[in-house]
C-alpha atoms as a PDB file:
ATOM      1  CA  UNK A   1     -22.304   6.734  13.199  1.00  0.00           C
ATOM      2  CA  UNK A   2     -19.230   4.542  12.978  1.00  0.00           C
ATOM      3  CA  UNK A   3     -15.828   5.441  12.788  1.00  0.00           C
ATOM      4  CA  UNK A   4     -14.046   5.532   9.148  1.00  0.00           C
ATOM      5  CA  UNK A   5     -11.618   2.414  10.065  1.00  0.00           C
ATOM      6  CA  UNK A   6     -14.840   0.322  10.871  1.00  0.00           C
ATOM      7  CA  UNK A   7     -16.531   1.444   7.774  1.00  0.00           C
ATOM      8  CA  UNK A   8     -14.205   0.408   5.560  1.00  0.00           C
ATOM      9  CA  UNK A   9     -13.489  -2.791   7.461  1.00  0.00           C
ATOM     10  CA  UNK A  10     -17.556  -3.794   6.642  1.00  0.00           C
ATOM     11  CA  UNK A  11     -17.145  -3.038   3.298  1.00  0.00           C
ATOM     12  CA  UNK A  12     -14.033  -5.207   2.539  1.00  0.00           C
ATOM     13  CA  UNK A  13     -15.639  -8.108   4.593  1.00  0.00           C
ATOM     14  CA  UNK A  14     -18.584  -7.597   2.298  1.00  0.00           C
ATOM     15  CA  UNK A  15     -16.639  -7.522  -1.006  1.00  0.00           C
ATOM     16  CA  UNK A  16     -14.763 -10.469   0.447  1.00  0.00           C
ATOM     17  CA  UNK A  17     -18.319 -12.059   0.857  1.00  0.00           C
ATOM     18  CA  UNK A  18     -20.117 -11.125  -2.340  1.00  0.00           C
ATOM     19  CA  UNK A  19     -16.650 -12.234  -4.389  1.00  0.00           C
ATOM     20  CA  UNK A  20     -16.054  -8.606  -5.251  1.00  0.00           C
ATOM     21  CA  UNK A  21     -12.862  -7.617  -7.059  1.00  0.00           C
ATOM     22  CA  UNK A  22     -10.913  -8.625  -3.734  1.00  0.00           C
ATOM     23  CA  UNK A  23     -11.960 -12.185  -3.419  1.00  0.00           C
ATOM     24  CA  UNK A  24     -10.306 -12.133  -6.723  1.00  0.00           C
ATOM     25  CA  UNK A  25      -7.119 -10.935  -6.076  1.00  0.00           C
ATOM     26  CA  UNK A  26      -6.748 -12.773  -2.943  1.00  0.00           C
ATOM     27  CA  UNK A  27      -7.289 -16.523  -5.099  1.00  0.00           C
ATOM     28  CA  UNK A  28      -4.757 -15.417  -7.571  1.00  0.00           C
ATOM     29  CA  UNK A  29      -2.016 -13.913  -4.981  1.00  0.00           C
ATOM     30  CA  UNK A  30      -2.840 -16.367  -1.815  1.00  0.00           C
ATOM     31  CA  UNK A  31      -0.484 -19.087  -3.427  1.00  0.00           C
ATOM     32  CA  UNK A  32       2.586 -16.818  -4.191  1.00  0.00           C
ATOM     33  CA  UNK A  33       5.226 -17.302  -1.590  1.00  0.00           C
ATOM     34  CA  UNK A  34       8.363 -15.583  -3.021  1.00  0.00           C
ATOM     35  CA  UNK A  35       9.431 -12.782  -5.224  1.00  0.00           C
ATOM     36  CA  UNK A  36      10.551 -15.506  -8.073  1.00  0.00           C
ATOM     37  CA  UNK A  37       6.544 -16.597  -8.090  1.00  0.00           C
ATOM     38  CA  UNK A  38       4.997 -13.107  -7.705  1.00  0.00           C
ATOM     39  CA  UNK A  39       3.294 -11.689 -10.375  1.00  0.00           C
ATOM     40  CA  UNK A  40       3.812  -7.936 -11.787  1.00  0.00           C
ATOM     41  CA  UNK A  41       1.088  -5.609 -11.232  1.00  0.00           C
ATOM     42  CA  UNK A  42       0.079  -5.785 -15.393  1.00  0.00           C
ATOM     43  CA  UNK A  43       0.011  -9.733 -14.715  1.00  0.00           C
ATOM     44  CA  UNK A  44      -2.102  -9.174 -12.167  1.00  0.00           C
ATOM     45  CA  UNK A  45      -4.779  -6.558 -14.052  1.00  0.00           C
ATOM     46  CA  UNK A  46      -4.892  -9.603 -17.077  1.00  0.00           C
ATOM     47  CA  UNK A  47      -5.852 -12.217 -14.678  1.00  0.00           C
ATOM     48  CA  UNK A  48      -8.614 -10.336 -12.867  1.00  0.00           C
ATOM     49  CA  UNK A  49      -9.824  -9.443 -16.014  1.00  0.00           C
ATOM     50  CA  UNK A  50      -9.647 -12.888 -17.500  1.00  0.00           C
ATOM     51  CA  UNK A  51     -11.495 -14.211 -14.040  1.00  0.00           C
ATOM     52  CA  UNK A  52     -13.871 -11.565 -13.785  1.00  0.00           C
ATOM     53  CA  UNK A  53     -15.113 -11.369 -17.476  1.00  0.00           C
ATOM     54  CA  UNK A  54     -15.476  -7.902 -17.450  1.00  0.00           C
ATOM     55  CA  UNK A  55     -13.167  -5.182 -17.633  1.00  0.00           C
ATOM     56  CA  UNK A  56     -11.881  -4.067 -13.934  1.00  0.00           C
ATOM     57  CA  UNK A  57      -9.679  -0.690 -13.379  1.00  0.00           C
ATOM     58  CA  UNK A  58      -6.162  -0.245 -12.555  1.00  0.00           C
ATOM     59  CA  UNK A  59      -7.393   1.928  -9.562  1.00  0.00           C
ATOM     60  CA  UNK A  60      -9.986  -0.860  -8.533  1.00  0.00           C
ATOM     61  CA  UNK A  61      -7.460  -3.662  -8.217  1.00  0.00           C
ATOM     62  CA  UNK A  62      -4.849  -1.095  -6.380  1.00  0.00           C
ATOM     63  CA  UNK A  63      -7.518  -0.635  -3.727  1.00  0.00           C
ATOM     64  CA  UNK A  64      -8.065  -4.503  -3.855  1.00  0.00           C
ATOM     65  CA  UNK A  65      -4.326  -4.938  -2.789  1.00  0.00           C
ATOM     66  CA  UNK A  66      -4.183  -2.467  -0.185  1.00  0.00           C
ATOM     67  CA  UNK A  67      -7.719  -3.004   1.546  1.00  0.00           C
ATOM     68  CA  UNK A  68      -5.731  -6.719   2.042  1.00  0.00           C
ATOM     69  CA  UNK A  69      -2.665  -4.978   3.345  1.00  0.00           C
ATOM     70  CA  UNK A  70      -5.040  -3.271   5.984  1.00  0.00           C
ATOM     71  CA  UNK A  71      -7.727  -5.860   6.843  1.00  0.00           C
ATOM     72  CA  UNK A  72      -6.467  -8.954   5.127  1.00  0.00           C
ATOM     73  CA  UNK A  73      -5.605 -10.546   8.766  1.00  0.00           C
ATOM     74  CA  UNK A  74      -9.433 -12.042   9.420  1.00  0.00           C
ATOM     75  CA  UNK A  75      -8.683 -14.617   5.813  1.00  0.00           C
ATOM     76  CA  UNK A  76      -4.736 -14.642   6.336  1.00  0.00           C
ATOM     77  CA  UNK A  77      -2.936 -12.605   3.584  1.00  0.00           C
ATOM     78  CA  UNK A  78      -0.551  -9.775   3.498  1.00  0.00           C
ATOM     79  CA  UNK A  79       0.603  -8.560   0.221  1.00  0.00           C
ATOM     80  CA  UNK A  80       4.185  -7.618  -0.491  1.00  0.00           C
ATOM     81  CA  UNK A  81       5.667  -5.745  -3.470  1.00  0.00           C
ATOM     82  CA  UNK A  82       9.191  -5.685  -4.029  1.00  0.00           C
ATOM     83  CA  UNK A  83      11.463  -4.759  -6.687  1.00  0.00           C
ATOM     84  CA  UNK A  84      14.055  -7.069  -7.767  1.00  0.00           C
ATOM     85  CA  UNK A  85      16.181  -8.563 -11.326  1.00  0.00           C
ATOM     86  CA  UNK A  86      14.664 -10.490 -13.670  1.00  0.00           C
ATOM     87  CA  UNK A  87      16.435 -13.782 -14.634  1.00  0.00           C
ATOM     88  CA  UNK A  88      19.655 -15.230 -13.157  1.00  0.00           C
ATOM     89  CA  UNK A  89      22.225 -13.511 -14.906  1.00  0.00           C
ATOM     90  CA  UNK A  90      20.979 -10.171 -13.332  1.00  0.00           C
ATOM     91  CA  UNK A  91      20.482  -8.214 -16.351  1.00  0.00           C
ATOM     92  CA  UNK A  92      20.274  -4.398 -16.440  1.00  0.00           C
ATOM     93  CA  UNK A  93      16.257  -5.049 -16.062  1.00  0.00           C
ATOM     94  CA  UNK A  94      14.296  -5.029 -12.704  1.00  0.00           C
ATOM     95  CA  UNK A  95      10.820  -5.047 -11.620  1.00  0.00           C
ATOM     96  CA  UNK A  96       8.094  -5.074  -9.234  1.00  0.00           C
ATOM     97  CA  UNK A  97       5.728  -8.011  -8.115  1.00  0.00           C
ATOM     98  CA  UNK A  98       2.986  -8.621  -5.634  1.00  0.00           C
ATOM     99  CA  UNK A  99       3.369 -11.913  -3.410  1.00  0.00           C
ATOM    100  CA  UNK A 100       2.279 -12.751  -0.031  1.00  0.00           C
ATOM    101  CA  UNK A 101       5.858 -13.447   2.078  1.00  0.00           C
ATOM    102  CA  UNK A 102       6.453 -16.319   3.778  1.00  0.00           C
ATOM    103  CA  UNK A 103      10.199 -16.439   4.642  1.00  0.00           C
ATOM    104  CA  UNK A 104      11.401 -14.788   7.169  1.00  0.00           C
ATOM    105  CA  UNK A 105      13.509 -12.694   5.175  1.00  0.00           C
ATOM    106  CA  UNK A 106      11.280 -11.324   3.172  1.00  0.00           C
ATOM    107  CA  UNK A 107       8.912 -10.186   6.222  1.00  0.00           C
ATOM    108  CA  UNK A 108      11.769  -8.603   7.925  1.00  0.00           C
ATOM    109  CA  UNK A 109      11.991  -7.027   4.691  1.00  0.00           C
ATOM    110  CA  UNK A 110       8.515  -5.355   5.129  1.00  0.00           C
ATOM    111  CA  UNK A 111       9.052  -4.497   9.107  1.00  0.00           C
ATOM    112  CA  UNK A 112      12.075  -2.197   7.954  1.00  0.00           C
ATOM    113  CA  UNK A 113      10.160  -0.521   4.816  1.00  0.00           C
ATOM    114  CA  UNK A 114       6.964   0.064   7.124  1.00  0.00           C
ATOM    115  CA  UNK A 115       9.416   1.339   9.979  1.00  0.00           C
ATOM    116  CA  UNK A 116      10.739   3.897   7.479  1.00  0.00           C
ATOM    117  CA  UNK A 117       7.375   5.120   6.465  1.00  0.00           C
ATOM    118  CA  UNK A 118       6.702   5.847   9.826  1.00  0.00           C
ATOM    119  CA  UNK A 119       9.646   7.632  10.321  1.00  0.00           C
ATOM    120  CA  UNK A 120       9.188  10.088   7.181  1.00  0.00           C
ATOM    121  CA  UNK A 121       5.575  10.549   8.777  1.00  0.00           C
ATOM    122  CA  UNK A 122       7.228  11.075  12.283  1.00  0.00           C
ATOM    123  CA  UNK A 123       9.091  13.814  10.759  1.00  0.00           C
ATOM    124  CA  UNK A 124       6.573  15.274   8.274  1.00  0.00           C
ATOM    125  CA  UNK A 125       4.947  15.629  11.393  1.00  0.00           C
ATOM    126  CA  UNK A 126       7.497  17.343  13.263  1.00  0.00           C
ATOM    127  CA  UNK A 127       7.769  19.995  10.462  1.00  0.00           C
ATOM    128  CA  UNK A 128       4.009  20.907  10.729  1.00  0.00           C
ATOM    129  CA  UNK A 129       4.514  21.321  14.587  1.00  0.00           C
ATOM    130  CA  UNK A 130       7.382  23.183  14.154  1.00  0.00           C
ATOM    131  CA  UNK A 131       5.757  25.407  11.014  1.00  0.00           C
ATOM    132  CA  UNK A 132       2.855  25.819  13.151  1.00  0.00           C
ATOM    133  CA  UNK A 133       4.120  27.211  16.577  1.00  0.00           C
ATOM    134  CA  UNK A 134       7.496  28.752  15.271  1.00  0.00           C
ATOM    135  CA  UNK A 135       7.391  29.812  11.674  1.00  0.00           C
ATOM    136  CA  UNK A 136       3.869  30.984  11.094  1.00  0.00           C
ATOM    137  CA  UNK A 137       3.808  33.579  14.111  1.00  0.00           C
ATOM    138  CA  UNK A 138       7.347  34.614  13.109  1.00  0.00           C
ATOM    139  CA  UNK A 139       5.861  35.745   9.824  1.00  0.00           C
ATOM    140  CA  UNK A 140       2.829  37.236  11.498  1.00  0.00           C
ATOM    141  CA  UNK A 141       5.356  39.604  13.330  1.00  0.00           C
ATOM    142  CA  UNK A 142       7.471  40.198  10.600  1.00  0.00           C
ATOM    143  CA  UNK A 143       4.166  41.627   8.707  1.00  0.00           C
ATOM    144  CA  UNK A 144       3.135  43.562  11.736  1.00  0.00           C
ATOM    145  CA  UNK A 145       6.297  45.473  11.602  1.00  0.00           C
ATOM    146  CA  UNK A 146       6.203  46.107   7.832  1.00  0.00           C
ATOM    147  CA  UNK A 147       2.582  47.370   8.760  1.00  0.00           C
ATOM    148  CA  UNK A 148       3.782  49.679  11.219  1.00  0.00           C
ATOM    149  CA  UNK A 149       6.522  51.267   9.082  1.00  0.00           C
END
């Protein structure tokens, strides 16, 4: 039996292989270098569809992008979304869009928004150790004492 990580690597190399929903994504988003030429999520949901001649979920194309964010290294992509104005004049209106970065700005970018998700799950963490070995046998003497009374 192999482990989950492996698993799922297979399976994206197969989709990959078999032009699944991923090979998809990856021709539309490979060429997409900056913010300016990235391509809101909706965007992307049209195209696949238009490509694919078929109708293709939300979810499906969501799992598309982040199978590449996890395994993408073996055909070279890495998809970033980032939020920024629309137009010049910086009007009240801002968005998200996929591209794959290749400035080094823009993959700094991505080291310090990963680095922060792994410090909200270093300290999630910390609050289930601490919940586990300091609150929850607090409570269980607290309710021992209200037993005994």
């Amino acid at each position: 039996m192999k482990p989950k990580f492996i698993k799922q690597q297979e399976y994206y190399k197969r989709r990959m292989e078999r032009n699944g929903v991923e090979s998809t994504v990856y021709a539309i988003l490979k060429p997409l270098h900056s913010w300016n030429e990235g391509m809101t999520f909706p965007e992307i949901c049209k195209k696949v569809n238009k490509l694919r001649d078929k109708r293709v979920g939300d979810s499906r194309i969501r799992h598309a992008i982040s199978m590449h964010n996890r395994f993408g290294v073996i055909y070279g992509i890495y998809i970033k979304s980032d939020f920024g104005w629309i137009g010049e004049d910086k009007l009240k209106e801002k968005e998200w869009r996929y591209f794959v970065p290749k400035e080094q700005e823009d993959i700094n970018r991505e080291h310090t928004k990963l680095g922060h998700l792994k410090d909200i799950a270093n300290l999630k963490e910390g609050n289930l150790t601490e919940y586990e070995y300091k609150t929850i046998p607090q409570e269980k003497q607290i309710e021992v004492l209200h037993n005994e009374s």
